[in-house]
Protein backbone atom coordinates (compact mmCIF):
# COMPACT_ATOMS: atom_id res chain seq x y z
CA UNK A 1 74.46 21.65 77.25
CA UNK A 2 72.46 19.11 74.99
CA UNK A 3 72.96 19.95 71.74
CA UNK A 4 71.15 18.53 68.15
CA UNK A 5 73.62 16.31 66.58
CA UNK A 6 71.17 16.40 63.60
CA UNK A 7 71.61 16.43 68.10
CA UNK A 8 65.04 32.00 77.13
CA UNK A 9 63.92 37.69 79.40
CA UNK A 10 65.92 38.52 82.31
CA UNK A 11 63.92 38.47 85.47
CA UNK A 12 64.90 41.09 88.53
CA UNK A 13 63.57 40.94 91.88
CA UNK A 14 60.58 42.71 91.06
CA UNK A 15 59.43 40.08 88.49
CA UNK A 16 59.96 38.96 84.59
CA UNK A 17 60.60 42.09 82.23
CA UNK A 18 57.65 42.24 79.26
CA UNK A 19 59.41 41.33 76.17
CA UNK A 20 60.31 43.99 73.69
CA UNK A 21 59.28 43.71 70.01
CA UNK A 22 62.10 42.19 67.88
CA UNK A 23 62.03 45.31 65.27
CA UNK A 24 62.76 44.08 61.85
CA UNK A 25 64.67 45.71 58.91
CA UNK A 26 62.76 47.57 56.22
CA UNK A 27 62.26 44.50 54.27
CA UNK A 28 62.20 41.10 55.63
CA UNK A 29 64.26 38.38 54.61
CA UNK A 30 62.75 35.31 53.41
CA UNK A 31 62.95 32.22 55.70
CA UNK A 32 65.18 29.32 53.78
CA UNK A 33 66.60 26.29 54.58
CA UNK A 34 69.73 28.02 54.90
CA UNK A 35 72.02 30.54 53.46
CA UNK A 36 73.88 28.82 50.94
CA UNK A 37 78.19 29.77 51.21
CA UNK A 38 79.53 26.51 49.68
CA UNK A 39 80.82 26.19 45.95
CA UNK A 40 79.45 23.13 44.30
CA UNK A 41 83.01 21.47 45.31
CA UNK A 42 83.46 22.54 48.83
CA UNK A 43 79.48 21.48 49.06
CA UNK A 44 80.14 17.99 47.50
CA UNK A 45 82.96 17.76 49.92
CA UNK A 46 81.06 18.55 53.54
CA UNK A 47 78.28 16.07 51.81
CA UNK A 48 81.23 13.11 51.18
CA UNK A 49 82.47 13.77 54.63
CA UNK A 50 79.03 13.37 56.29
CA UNK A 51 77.31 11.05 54.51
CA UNK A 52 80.63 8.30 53.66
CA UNK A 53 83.29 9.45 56.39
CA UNK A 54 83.95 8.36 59.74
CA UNK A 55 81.81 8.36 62.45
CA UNK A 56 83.03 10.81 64.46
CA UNK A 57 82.89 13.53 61.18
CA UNK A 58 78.78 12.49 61.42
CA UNK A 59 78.24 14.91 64.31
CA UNK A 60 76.27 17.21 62.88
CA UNK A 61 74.73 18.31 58.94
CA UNK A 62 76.30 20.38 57.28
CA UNK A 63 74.96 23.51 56.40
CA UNK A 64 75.54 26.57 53.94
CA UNK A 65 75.07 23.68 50.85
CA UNK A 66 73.20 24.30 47.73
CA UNK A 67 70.03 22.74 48.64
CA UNK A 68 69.59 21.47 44.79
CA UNK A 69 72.83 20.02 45.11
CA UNK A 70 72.42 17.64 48.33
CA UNK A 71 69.47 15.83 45.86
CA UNK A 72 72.09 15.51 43.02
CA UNK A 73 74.85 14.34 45.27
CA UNK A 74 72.30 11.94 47.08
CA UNK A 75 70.73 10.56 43.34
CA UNK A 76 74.05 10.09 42.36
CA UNK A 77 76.45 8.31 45.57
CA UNK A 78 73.85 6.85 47.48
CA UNK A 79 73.72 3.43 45.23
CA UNK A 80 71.91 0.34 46.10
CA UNK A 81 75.89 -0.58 47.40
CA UNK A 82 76.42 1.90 49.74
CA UNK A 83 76.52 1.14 53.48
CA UNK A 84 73.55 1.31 55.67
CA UNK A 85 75.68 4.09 58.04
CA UNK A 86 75.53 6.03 55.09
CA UNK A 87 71.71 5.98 54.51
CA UNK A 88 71.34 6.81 57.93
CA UNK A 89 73.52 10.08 57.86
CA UNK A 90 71.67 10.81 53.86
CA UNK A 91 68.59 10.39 56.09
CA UNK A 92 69.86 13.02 58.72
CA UNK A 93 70.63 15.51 55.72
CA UNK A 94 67.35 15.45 54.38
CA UNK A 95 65.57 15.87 57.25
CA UNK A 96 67.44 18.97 57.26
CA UNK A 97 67.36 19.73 53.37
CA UNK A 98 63.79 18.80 52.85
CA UNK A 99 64.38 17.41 49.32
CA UNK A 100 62.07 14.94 48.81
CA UNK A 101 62.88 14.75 45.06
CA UNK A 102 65.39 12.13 46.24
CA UNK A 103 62.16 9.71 47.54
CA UNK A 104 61.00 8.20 44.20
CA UNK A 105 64.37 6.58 43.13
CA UNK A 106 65.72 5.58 46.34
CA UNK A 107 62.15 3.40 46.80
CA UNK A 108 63.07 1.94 43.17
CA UNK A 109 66.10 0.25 45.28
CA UNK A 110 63.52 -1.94 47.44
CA UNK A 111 63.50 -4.94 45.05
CA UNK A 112 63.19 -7.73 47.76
CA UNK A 113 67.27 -8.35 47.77
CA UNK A 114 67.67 -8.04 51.15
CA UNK A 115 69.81 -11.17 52.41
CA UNK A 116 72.02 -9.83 55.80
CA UNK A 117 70.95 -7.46 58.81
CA UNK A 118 73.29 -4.56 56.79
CA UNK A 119 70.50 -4.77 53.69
CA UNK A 120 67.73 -4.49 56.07
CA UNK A 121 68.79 -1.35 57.88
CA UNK A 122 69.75 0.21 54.52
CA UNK A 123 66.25 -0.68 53.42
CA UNK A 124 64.29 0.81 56.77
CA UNK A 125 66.64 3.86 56.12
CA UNK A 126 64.87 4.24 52.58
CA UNK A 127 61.56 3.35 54.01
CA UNK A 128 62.37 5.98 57.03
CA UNK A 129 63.27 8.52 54.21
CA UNK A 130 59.94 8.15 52.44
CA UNK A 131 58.28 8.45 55.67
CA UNK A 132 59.55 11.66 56.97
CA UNK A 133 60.21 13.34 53.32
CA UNK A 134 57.94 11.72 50.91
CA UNK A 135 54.86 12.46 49.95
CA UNK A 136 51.65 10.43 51.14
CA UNK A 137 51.90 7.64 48.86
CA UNK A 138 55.15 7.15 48.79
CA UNK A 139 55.19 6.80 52.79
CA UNK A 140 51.92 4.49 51.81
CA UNK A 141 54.11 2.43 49.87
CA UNK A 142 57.40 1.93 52.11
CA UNK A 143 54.82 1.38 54.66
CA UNK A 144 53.54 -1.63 52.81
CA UNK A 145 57.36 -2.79 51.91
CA UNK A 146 58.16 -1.98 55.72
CA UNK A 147 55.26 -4.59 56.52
CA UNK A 148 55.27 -7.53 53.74
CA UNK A 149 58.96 -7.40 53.37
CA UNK A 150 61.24 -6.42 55.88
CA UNK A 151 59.32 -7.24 59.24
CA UNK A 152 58.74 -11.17 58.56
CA UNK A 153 62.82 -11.09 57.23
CA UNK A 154 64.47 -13.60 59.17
CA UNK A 155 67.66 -11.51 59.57
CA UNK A 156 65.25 -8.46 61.11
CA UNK A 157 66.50 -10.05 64.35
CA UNK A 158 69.63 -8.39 64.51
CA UNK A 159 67.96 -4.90 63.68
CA UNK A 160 64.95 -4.70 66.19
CA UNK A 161 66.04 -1.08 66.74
CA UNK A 162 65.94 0.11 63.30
CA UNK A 163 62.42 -1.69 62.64
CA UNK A 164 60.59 -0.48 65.71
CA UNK A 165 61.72 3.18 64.67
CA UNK A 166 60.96 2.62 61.12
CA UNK A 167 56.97 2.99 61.96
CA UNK A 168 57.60 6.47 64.08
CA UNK A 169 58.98 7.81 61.10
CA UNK A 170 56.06 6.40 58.70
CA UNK A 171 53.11 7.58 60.50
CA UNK A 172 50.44 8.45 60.05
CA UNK A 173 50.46 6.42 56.70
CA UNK A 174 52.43 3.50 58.97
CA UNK A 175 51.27 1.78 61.83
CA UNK A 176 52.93 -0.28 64.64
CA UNK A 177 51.25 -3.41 64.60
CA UNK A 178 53.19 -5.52 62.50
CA UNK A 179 56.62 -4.83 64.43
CA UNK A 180 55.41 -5.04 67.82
CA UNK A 181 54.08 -8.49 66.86
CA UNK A 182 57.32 -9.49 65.75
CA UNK A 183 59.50 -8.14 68.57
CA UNK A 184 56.97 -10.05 70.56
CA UNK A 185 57.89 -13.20 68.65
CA UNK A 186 61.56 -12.89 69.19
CA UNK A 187 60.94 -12.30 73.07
CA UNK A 188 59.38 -15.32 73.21
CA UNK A 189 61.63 -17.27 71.67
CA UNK A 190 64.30 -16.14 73.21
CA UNK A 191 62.85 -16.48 76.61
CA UNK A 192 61.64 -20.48 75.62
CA UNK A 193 65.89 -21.15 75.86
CA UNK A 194 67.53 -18.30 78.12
CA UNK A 195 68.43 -21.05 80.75
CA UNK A 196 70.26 -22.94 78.24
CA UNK A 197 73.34 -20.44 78.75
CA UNK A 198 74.47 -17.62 79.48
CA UNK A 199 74.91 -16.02 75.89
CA UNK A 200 71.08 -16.96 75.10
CA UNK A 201 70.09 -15.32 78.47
CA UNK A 202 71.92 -12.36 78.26
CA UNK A 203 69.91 -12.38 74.33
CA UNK A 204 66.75 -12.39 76.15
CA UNK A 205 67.63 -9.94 78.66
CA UNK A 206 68.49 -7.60 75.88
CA UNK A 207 65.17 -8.32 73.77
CA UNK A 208 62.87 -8.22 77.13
CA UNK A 209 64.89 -4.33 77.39
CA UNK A 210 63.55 -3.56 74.19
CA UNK A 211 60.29 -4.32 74.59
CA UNK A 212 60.01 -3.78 78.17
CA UNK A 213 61.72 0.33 77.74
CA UNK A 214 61.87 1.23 74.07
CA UNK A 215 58.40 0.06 72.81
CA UNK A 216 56.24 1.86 75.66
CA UNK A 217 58.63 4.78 74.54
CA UNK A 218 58.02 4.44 71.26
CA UNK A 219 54.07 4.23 71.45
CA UNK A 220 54.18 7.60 73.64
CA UNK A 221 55.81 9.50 70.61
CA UNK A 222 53.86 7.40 67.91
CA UNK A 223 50.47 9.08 70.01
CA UNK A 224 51.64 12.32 69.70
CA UNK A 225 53.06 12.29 66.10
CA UNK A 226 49.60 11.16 65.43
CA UNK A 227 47.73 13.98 67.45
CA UNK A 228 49.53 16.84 66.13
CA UNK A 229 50.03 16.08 62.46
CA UNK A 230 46.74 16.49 61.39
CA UNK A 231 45.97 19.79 63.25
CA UNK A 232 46.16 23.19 61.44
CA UNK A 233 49.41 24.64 62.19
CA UNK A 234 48.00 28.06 63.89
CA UNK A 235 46.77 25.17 66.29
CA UNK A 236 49.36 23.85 67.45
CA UNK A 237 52.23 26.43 66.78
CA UNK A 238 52.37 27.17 70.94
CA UNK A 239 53.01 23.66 71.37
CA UNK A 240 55.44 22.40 68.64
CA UNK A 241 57.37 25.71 70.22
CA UNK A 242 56.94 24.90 73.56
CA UNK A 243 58.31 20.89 72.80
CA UNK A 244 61.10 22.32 70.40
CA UNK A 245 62.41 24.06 73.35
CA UNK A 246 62.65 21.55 76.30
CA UNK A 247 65.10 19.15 76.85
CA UNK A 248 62.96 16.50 77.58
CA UNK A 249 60.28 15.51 75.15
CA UNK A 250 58.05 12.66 74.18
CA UNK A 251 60.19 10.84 71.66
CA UNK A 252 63.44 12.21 72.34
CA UNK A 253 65.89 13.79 69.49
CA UNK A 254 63.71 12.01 66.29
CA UNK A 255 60.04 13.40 67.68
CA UNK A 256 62.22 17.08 68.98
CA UNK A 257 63.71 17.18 65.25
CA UNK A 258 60.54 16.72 63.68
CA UNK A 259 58.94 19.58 65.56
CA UNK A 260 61.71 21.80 64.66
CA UNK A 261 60.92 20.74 60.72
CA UNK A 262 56.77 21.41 61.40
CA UNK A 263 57.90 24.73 62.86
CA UNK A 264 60.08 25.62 60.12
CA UNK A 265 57.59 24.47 57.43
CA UNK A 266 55.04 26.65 59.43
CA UNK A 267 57.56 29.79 58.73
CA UNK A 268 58.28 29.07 55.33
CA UNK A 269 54.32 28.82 54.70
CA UNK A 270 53.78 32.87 55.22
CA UNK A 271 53.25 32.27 59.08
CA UNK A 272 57.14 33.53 60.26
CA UNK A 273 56.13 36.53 61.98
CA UNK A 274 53.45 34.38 64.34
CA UNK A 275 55.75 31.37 65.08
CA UNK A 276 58.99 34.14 65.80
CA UNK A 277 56.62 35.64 68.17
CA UNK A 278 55.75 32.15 70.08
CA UNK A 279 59.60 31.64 70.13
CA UNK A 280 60.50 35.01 71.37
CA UNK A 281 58.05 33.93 74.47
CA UNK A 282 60.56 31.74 75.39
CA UNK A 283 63.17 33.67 75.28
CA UNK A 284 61.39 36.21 77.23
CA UNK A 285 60.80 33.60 80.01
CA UNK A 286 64.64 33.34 80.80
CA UNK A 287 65.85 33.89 84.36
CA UNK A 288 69.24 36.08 83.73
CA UNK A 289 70.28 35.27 86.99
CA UNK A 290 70.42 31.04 85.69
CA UNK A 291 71.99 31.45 82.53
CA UNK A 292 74.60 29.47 84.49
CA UNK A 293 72.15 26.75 85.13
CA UNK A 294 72.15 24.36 81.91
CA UNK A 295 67.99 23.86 82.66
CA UNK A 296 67.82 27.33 82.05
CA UNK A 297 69.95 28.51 79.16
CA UNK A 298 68.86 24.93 77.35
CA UNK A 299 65.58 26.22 76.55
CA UNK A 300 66.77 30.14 75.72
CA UNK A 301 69.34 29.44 73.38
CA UNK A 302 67.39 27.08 71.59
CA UNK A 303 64.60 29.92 71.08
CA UNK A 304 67.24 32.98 70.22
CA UNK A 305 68.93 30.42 67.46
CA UNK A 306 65.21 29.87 65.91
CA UNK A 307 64.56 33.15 65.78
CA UNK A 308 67.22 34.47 64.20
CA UNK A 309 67.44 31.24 61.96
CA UNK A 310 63.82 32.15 60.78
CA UNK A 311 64.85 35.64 59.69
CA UNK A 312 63.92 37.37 63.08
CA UNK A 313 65.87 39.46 65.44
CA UNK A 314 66.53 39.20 69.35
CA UNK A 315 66.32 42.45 71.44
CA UNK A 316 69.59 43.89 72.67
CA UNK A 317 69.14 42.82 76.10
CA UNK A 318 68.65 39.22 74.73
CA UNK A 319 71.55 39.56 72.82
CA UNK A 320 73.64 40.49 75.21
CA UNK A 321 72.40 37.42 77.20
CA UNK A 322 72.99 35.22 74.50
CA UNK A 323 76.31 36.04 74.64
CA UNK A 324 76.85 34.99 77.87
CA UNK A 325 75.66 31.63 77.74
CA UNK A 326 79.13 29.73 77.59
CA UNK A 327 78.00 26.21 76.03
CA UNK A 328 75.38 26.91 73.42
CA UNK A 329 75.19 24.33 71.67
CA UNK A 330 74.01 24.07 67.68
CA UNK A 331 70.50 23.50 67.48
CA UNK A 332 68.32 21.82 64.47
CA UNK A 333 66.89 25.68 63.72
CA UNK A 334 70.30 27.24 63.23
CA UNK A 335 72.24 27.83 60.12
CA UNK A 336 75.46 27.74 62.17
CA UNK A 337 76.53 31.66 61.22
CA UNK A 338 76.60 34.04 63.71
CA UNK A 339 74.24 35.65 66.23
């Protein structure tokens, strides 16, 4: 089963079951980020091992961390030195965190130093930060860096990826435009000498991909980052839900993950009981017969691990059905404890 590597009620022969009313305890819990169980060492340690170690340890955040204590780790290792890998997975944990305290003094690193591809990417990964937790201006002004400075960068060549993403993650204070003119200038070039060998036509072919499968891609999700931001979240609650819990949506894991954050938000703004209610919809819609079927525990799993993240409970019989799916998964909206 697809899982978020930072990555639904049983039906009888006679027709769905009406779900039954998660009841809550006497006094509800408040909806967090998560609940912290890490010391300030062992929480320094998961953060080292994410954010610095290998690869294969960057799987998935984290959680149970003091969320005061990601910003002070991240203020304090994440120099203008470190690699760009390592902005990327610091990027991944504050998606998660939410601490955008961390925004103003990584954007004091963008001094217009950037000499090799690795500088770029570990810029865009600041300017991606400010985008997705800063506030308005400070997106405004990574937007402007993202534009002046790092798209006309000769070395932007060898990080095409990173800079068409880098607007996604800026809007609605970002826009496209610049980047798509300069991926087109790089296709272009590249297809002026692809006949002069086989390296420089195997270049093009690998540019003409990008703009040929990832930029119509990427202008899909832009659209409907764009059309759902600015709507009041009772508005489009149904719909974040309803995209949270596919497997396939507009944008893939970045545009999925940023749902899961709206939703979240949505909670943590005094709406938990409404948006647990548009989740438990989904779980209600499972087919208990399926559960074996990946297309159908996918999208129930992913609904009974948000609402018990957000501080909700499942029904018994959804429970019990929970516990039969064999590959869950660990979702963006889980806290990794359990059930």
């Amino acid at each position: 089963m697809a899982k978020d590597n930072d990555a639904e009620t049983p039906q009888d022969a006679e027709g769905p079951e009406q779900p039954q009313e998660a009841q809550p305890p006497e006094m509800t819990k408040a909806v967090v980020i998560t609940q912290v169980r890490h010391d300030e060492e062992k929480g320094r340690d998961e953060l080292q091992r994410f954010i610095f170690g290998r690869p294969q340890w960057a799987l998935r955040v984290p959680r149970g961390v003091e969320p005061e204590l990601v910003s002070d780790f991240i203020k304090d290792r994440l120099t203008p030195e470190a690699p760009a890998q390592a902005y990327g997975n610091a990027l991944r944990v504050l998606r998660f965190y939410e601490r955008g305290d961390v925004v103003e003094p990584l954007l004091r690193a963008l001094k217009r130093q950037e000499a090799e591809a690795d500088d770029l990417r570990r810029s865009m990964a600041i300017a991606q930060i400010a985008g997705d937790i800063g506030t308005a201006d400070e997106a405004k002004q990574a937007a402007e860096y993202f534009d002046t400075v790092l798209v006309p960068h000769p070395r932007t060549r060898d990080a095409l990826r990173e800079m068409l993403l880098t607007p996604l993650t800026l809007a609605p204070e970002g826009a496209l435009e610049k980047a798509e003119q300069r991926l087109k200038k790089e296709v272009d070039q590249a297809a002026r000498s692809q006949r002069e060998s086989e390296a420089k036509m195997a270049a093009y072919d690998r540019l003409h991909a990008i703009q040929r499968n990832d930029l119509p891609r990427l202008k899909r999700a832009l659209d409907k980052k764009n059309e759902l931001a600015p709507k009041p979240p009772a508005e489009r609650r149904d719909e974040l839900v309803s995209m949270y819990v596919s497997q396939t949506v507009v944008g893939g894991d970045y545009i999925r993950t940023w749902v899961g954050r709206l939703i979240r938000r949505d909670a943590m703004s005094g709406n938990a009981e409404a948006v647990r209610a548009a989740l438990l919809k989904h779980v209600a819609a499972v087919d208990s017969r399926k559960l074996g079927d990946p297309n159908v525990a996918y999208p129930f799993v992913r609904a009974a691990q948000a609402v018990v993240y957000l501080q909700g409970r499942l029904p018994m019989q959804y429970h019990e059905l929970y516990g039969r799916v064999q590959d869950k998964g660990e979702h963006f909206l889980w806290d990794d404890l359990a059930l």
